[in-house]
C-alpha atoms as a PDB file:
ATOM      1  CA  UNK A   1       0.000   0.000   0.000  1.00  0.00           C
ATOM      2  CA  UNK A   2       1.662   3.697  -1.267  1.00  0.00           C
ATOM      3  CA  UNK A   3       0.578   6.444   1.368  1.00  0.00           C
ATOM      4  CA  UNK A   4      -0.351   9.945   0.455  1.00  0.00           C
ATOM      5  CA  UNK A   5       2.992  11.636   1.940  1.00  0.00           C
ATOM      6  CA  UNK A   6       1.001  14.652   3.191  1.00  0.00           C
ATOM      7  CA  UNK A   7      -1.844  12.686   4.849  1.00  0.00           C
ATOM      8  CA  UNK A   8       1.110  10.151   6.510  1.00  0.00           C
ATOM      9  CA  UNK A   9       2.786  13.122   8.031  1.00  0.00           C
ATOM     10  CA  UNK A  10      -0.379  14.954   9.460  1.00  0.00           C
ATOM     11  CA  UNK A  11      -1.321  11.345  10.784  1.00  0.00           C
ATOM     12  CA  UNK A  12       1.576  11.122  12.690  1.00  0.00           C
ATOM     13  CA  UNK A  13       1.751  14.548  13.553  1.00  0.00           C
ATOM     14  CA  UNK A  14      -2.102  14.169  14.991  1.00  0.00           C
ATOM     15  CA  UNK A  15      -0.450  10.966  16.784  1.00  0.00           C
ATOM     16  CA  UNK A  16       2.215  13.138  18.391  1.00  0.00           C
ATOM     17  CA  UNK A  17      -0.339  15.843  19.587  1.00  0.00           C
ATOM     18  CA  UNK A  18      -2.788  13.279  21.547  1.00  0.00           C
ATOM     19  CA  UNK A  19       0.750  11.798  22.903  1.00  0.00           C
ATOM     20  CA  UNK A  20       1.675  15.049  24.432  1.00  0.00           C
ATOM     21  CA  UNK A  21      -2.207  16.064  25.498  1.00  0.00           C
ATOM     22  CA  UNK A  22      -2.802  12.560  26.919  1.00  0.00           C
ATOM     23  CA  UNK A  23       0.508  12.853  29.308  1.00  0.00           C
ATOM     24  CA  UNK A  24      -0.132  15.954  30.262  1.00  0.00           C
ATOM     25  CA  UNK A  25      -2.697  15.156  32.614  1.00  0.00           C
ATOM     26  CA  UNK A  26      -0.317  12.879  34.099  1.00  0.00           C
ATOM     27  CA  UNK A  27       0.818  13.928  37.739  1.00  0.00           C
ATOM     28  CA  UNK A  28       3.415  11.814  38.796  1.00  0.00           C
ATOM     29  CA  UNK A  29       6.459   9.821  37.098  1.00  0.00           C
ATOM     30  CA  UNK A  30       7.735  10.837  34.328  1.00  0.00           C
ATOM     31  CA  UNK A  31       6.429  11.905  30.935  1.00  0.00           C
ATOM     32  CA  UNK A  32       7.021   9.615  28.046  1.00  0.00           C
ATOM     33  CA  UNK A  33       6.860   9.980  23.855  1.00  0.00           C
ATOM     34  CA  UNK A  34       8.057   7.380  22.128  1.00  0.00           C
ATOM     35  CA  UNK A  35       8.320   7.545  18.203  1.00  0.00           C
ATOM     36  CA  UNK A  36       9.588   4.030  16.547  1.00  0.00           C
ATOM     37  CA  UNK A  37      10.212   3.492  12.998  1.00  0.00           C
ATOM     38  CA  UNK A  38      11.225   0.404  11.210  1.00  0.00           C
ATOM     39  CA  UNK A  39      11.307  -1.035   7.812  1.00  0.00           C
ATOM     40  CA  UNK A  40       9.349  -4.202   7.745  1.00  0.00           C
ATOM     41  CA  UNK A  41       9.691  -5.739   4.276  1.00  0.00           C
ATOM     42  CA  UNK A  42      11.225  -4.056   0.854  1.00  0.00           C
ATOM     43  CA  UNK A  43       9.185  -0.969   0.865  1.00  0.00           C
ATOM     44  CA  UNK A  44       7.551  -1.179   3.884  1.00  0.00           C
ATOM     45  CA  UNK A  45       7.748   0.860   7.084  1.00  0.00           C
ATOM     46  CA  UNK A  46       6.021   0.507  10.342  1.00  0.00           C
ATOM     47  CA  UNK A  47       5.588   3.483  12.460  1.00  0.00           C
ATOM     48  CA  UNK A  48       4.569   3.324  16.440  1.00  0.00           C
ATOM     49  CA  UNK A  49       3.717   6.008  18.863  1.00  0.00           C
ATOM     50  CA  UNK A  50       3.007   5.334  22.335  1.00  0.00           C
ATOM     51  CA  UNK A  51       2.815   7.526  25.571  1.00  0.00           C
ATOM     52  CA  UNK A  52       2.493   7.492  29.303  1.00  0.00           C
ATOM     53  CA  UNK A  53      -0.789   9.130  29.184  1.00  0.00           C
ATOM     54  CA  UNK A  54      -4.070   7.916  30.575  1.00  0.00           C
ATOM     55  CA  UNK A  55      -5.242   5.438  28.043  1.00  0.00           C
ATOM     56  CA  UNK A  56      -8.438   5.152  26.296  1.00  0.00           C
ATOM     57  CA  UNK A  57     -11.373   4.200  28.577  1.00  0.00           C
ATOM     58  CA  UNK A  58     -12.510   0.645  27.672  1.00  0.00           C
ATOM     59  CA  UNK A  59     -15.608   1.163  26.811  1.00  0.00           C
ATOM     60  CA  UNK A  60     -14.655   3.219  23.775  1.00  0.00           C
ATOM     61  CA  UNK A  61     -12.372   0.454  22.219  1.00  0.00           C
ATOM     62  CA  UNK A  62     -14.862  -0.637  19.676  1.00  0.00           C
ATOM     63  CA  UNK A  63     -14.842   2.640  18.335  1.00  0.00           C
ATOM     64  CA  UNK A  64     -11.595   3.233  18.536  1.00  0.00           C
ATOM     65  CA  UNK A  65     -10.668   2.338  14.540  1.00  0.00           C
ATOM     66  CA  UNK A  66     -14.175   3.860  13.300  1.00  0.00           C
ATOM     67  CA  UNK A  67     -13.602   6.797  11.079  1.00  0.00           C
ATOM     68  CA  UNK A  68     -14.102  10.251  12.546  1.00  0.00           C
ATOM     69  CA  UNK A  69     -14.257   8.633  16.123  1.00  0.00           C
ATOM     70  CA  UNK A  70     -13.008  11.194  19.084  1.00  0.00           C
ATOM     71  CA  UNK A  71     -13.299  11.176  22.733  1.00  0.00           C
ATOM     72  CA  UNK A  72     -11.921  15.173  22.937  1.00  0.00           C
ATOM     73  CA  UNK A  73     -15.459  17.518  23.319  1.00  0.00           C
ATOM     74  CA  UNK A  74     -13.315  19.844  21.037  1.00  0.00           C
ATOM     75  CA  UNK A  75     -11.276  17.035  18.919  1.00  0.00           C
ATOM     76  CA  UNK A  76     -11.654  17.060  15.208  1.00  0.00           C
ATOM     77  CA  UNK A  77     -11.432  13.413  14.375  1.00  0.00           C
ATOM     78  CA  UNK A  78      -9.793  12.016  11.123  1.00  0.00           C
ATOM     79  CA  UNK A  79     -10.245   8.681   9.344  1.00  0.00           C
ATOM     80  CA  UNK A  80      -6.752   7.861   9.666  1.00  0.00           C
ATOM     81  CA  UNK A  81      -7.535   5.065   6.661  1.00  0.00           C
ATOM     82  CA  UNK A  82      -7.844   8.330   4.288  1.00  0.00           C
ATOM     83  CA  UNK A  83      -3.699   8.592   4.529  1.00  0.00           C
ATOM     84  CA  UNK A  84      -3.325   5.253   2.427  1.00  0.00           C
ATOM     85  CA  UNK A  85      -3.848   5.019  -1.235  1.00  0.00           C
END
């Protein structure tokens, strides 16, 4: 699958934002961002963000993948799937 290099890069970049929102409501220990890369096959990359925020509240998990789907009352959700051609 060839991704739309614009789209790719405000995906991650969206990524990267809830990262630093979600751990900023964290009090105590220390405040993590971690952005992997790695090429998985001839042509292929794999790109992981995680963060020591909060989490997602279970109960939202099925929705989690659904296009548009945001738990922020201010958050302008994007189908993520759009970024991939």
């Amino acid at each position: 699958m060839i991704g739309d290099r614009v789209q790719l890069q405000q995906v991650l970049l969206n990524l990267i934002i809830n990262a630093i929102e979600a751990s900023s409501v964290v009090s105590e220990g220390p405040r993590e961002l971690l952005v992997k890369s790695q090429m998985q096959g001839p042509g292929e990359v794999v790109v992981a963000v995680s963060d020591s925020g909060v989490g997602i509240d279970g109960k939202n998990l099925d929705q989690l993948f659904n296009p548009f789907f945001t738990t922020k009352p201010e958050g302008l959700a994007w189908d993520y799937r759009s970024a991939a051609r």
